[in-house]
C-alpha atoms as a PDB file:
ATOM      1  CA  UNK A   1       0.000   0.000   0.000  1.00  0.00           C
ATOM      2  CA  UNK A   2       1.373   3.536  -1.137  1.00  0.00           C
ATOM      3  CA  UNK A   3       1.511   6.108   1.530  1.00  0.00           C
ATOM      4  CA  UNK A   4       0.810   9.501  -0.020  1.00  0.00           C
ATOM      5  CA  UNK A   5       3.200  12.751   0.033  1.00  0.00           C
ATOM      6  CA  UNK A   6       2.739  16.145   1.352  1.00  0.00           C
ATOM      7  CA  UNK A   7       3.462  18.851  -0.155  1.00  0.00           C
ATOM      8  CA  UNK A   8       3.308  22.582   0.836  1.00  0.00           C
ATOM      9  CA  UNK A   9       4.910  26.379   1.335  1.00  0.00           C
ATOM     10  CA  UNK A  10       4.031  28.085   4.029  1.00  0.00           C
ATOM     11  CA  UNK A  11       5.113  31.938   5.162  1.00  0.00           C
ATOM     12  CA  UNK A  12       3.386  32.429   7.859  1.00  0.00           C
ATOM     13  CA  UNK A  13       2.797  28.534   9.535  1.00  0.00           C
ATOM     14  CA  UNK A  14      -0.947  28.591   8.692  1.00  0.00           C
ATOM     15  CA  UNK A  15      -0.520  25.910   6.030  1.00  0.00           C
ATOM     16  CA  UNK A  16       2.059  24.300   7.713  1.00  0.00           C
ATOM     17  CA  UNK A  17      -0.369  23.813  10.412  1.00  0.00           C
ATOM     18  CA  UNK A  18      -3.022  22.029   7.561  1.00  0.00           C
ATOM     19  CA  UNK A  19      -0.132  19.836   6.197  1.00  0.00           C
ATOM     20  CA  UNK A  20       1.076  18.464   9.848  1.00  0.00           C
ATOM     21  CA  UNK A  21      -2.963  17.134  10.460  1.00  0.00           C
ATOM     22  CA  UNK A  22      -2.679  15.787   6.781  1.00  0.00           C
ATOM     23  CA  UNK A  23       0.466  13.739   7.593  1.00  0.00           C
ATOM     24  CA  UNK A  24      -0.411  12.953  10.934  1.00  0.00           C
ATOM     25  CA  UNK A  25      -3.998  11.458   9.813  1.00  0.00           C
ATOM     26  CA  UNK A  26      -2.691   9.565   6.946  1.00  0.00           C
ATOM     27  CA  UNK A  27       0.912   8.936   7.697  1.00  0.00           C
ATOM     28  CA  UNK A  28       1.961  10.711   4.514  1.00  0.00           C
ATOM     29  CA  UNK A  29       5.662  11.360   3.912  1.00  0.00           C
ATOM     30  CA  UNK A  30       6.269  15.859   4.131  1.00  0.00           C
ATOM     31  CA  UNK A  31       8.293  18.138   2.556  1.00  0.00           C
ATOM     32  CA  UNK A  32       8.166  21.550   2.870  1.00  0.00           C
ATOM     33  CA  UNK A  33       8.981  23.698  -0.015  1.00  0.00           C
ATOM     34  CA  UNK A  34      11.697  26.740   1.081  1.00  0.00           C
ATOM     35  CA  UNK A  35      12.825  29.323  -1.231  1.00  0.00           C
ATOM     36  CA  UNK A  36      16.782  30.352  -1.323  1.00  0.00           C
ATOM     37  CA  UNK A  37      16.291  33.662   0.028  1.00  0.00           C
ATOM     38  CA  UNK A  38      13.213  33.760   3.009  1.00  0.00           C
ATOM     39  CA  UNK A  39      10.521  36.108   2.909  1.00  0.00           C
ATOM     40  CA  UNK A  40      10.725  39.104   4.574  1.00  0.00           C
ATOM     41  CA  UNK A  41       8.733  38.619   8.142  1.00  0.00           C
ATOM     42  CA  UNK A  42       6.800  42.053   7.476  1.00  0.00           C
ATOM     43  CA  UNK A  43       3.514  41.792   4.852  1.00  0.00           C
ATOM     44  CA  UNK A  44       4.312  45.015   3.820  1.00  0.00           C
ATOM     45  CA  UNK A  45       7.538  43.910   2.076  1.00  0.00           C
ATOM     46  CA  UNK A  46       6.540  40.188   1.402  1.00  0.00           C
ATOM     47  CA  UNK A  47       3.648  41.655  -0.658  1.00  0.00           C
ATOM     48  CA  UNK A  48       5.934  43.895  -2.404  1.00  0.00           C
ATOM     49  CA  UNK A  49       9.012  41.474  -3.226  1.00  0.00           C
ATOM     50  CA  UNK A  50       5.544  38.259  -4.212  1.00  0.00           C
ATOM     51  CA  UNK A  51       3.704  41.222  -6.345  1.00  0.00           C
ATOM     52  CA  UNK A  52       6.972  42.012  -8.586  1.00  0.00           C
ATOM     53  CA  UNK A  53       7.522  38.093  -8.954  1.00  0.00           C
ATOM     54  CA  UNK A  54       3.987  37.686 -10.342  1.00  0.00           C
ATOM     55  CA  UNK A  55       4.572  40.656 -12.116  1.00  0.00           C
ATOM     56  CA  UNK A  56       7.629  39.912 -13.679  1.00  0.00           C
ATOM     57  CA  UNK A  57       7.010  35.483 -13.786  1.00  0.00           C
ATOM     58  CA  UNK A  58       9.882  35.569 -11.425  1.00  0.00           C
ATOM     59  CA  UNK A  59      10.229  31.907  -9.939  1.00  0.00           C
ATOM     60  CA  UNK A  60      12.474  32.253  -6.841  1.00  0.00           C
ATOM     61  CA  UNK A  61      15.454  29.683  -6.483  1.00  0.00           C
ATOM     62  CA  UNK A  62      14.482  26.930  -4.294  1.00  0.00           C
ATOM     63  CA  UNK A  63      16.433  25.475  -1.565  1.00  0.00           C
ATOM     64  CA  UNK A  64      15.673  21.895  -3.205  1.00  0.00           C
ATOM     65  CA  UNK A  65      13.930  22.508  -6.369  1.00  0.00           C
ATOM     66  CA  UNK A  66      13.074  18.464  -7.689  1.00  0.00           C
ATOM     67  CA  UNK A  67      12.510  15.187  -5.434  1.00  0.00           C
ATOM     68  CA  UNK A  68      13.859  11.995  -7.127  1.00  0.00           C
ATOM     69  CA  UNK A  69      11.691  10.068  -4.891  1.00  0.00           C
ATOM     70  CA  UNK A  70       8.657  11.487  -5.732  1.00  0.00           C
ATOM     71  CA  UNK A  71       7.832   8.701  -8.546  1.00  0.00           C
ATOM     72  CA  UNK A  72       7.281   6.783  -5.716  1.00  0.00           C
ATOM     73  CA  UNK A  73       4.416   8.233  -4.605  1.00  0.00           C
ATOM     74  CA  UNK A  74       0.795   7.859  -6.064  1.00  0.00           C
ATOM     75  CA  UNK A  75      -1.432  10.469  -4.461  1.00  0.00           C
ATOM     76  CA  UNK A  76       0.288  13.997  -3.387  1.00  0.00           C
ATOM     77  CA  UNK A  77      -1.414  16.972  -0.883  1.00  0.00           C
ATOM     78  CA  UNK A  78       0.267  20.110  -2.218  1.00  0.00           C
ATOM     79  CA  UNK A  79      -0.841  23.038   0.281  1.00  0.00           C
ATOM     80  CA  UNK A  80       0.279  26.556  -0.368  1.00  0.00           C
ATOM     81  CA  UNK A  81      -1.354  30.193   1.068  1.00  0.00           C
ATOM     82  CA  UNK A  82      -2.859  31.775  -1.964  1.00  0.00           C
ATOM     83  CA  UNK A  83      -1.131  35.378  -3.076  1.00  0.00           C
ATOM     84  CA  UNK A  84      -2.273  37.565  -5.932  1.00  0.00           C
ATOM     85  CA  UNK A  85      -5.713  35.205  -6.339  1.00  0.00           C
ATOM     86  CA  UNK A  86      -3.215  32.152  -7.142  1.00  0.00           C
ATOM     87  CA  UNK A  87      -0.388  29.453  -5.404  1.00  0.00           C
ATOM     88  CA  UNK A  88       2.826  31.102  -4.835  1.00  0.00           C
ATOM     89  CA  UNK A  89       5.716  31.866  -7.431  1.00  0.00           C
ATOM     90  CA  UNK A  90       7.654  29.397  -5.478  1.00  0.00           C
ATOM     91  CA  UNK A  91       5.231  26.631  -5.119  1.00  0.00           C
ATOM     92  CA  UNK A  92       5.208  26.841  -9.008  1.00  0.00           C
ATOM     93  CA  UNK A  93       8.651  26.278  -9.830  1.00  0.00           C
ATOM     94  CA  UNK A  94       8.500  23.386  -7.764  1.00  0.00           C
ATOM     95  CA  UNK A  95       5.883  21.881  -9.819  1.00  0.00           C
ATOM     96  CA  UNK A  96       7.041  22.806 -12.937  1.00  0.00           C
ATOM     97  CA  UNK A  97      10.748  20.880 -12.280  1.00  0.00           C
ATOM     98  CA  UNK A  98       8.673  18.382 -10.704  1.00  0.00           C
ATOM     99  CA  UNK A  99       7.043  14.892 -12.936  1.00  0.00           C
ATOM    100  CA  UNK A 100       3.905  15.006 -11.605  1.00  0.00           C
ATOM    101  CA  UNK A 101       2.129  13.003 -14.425  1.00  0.00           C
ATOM    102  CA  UNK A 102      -0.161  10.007 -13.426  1.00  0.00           C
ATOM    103  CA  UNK A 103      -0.071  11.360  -9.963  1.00  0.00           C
ATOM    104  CA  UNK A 104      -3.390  12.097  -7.864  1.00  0.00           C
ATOM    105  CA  UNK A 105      -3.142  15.683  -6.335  1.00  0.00           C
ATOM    106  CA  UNK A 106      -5.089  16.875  -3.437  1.00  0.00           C
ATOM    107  CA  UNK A 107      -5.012  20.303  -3.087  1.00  0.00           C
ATOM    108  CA  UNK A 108      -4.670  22.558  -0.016  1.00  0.00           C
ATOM    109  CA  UNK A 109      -4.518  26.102   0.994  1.00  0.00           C
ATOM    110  CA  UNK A 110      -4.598  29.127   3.545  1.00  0.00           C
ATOM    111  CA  UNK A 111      -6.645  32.263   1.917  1.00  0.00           C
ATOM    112  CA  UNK A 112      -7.543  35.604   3.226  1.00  0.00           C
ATOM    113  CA  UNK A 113     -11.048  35.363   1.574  1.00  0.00           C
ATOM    114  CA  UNK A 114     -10.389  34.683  -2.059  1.00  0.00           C
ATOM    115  CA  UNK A 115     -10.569  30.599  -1.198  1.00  0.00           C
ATOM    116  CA  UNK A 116      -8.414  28.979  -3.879  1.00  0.00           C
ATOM    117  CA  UNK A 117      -8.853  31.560  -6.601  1.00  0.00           C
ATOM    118  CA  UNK A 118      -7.247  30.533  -9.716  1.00  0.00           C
ATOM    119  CA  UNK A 119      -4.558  28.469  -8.215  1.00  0.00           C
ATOM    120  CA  UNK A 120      -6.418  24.739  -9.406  1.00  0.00           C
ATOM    121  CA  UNK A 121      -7.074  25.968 -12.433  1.00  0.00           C
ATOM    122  CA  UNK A 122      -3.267  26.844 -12.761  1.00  0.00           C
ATOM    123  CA  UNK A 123      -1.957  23.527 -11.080  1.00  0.00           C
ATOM    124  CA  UNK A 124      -4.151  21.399 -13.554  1.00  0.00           C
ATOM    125  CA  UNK A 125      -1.823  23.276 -16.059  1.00  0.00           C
ATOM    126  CA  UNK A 126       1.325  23.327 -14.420  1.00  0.00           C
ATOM    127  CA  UNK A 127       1.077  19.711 -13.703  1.00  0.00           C
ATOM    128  CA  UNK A 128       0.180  18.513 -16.448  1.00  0.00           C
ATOM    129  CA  UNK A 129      -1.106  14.666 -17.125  1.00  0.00           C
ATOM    130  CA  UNK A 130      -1.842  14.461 -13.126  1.00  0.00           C
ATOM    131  CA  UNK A 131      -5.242  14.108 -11.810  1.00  0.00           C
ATOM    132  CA  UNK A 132      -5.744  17.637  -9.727  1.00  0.00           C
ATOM    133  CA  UNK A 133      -9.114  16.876  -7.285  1.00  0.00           C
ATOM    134  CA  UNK A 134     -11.046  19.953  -7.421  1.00  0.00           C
ATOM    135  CA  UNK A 135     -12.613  19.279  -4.213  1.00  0.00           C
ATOM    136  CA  UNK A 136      -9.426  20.399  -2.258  1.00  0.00           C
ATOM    137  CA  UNK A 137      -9.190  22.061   1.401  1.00  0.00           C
ATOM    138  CA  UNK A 138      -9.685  25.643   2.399  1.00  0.00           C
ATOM    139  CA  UNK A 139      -9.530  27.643   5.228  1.00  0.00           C
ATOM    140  CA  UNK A 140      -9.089  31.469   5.878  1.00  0.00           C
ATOM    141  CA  UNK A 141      -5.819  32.234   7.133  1.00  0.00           C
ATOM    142  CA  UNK A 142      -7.368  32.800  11.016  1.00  0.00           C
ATOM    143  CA  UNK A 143      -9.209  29.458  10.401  1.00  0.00           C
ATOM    144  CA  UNK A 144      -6.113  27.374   9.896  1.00  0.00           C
ATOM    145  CA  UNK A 145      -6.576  26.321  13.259  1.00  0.00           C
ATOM    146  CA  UNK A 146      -9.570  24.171  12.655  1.00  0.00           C
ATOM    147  CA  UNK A 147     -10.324  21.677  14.526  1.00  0.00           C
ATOM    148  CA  UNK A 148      -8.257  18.456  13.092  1.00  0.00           C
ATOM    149  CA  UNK A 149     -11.763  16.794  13.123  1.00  0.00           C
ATOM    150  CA  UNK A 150     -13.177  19.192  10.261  1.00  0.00           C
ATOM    151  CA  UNK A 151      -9.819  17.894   8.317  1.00  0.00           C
ATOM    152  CA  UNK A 152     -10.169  14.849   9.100  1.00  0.00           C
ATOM    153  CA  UNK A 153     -13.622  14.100   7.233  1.00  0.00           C
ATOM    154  CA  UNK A 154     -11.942  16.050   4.445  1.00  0.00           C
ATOM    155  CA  UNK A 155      -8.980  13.598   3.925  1.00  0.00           C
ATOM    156  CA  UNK A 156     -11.984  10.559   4.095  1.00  0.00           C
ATOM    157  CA  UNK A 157     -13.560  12.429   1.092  1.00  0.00           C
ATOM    158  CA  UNK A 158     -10.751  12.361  -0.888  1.00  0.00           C
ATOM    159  CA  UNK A 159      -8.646   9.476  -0.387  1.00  0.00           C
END
């Protein structure tokens, strides 16, 4: 039996927070996704520095940018915050130097009211030949705390 993989970014710990109940719960292998070069801590800046990336289709260097064991794996969470109504610069270079074809993704995020925006639309093209759920989890930023139950019944739904 294949254990699934989780996958996420996370600035501020909210979706870190998602991804530890999604390994704990299924006993999924993790990896977090770090850029290089950290975030400022201030929003002020962080929003700056992620609005000329979008801007400019900027994909930060990553500290590990492709997993050779990933072809292992059947069924993948990726979790990311959403910025700019979409999945962070960083989160897609790491899919796009990434195979991801034939693989199930679930996907995750942290919002401040915009839910996942564009971002599944934009990993069903990024990662191309997978099978992207479109039933993924959500939770406003403040609500990443939820109780483990509520993402519990989630991770039932999906796997």
């Amino acid at each position: 039996d294949n254990k699934p993989l989780t996958i996420y970014f996370s600035h501020t710990g909210n979706t870190e927070k998602v991804a530890e109940v999604i390994q704990k719960e299924t006993g999924a292998d993790i990896f977090r996704i770090e850029t290089e070069k950290p975030y400022p801590r201030s929003y002020r800046e962080t929003t700056e520095i992620v609005q000329e990336e979008f801007n400019k289709k900027y994909y930060p260097p990553l500290k590990i940018s492709k997993l050779d064991s990933l072809s292992s794996y059947n069924t993948v969470f990726i979790g990311y915050p959403i910025w700019w109504g979409t999945m962070p610069m960083a989160v897609q270079n790491f899919i796009k130097q990434n195979n991801f074809e034939g693989k199930k993704i679930i996907p995750f995020c942290t919002h401040g009211g915009s839910e996942f925006g564009r971002s599944i639309t934009e990993l069903k093209e990024i990662a191309s030949g997978a099978d992207v759920l479109d039933n993924g989890f959500e939770t406003r930023n403040a609500g990443s705390a939820r109780t483990e139950e509520e993402i519990k019944r989630w991770i039932k739904s999906t796997l």
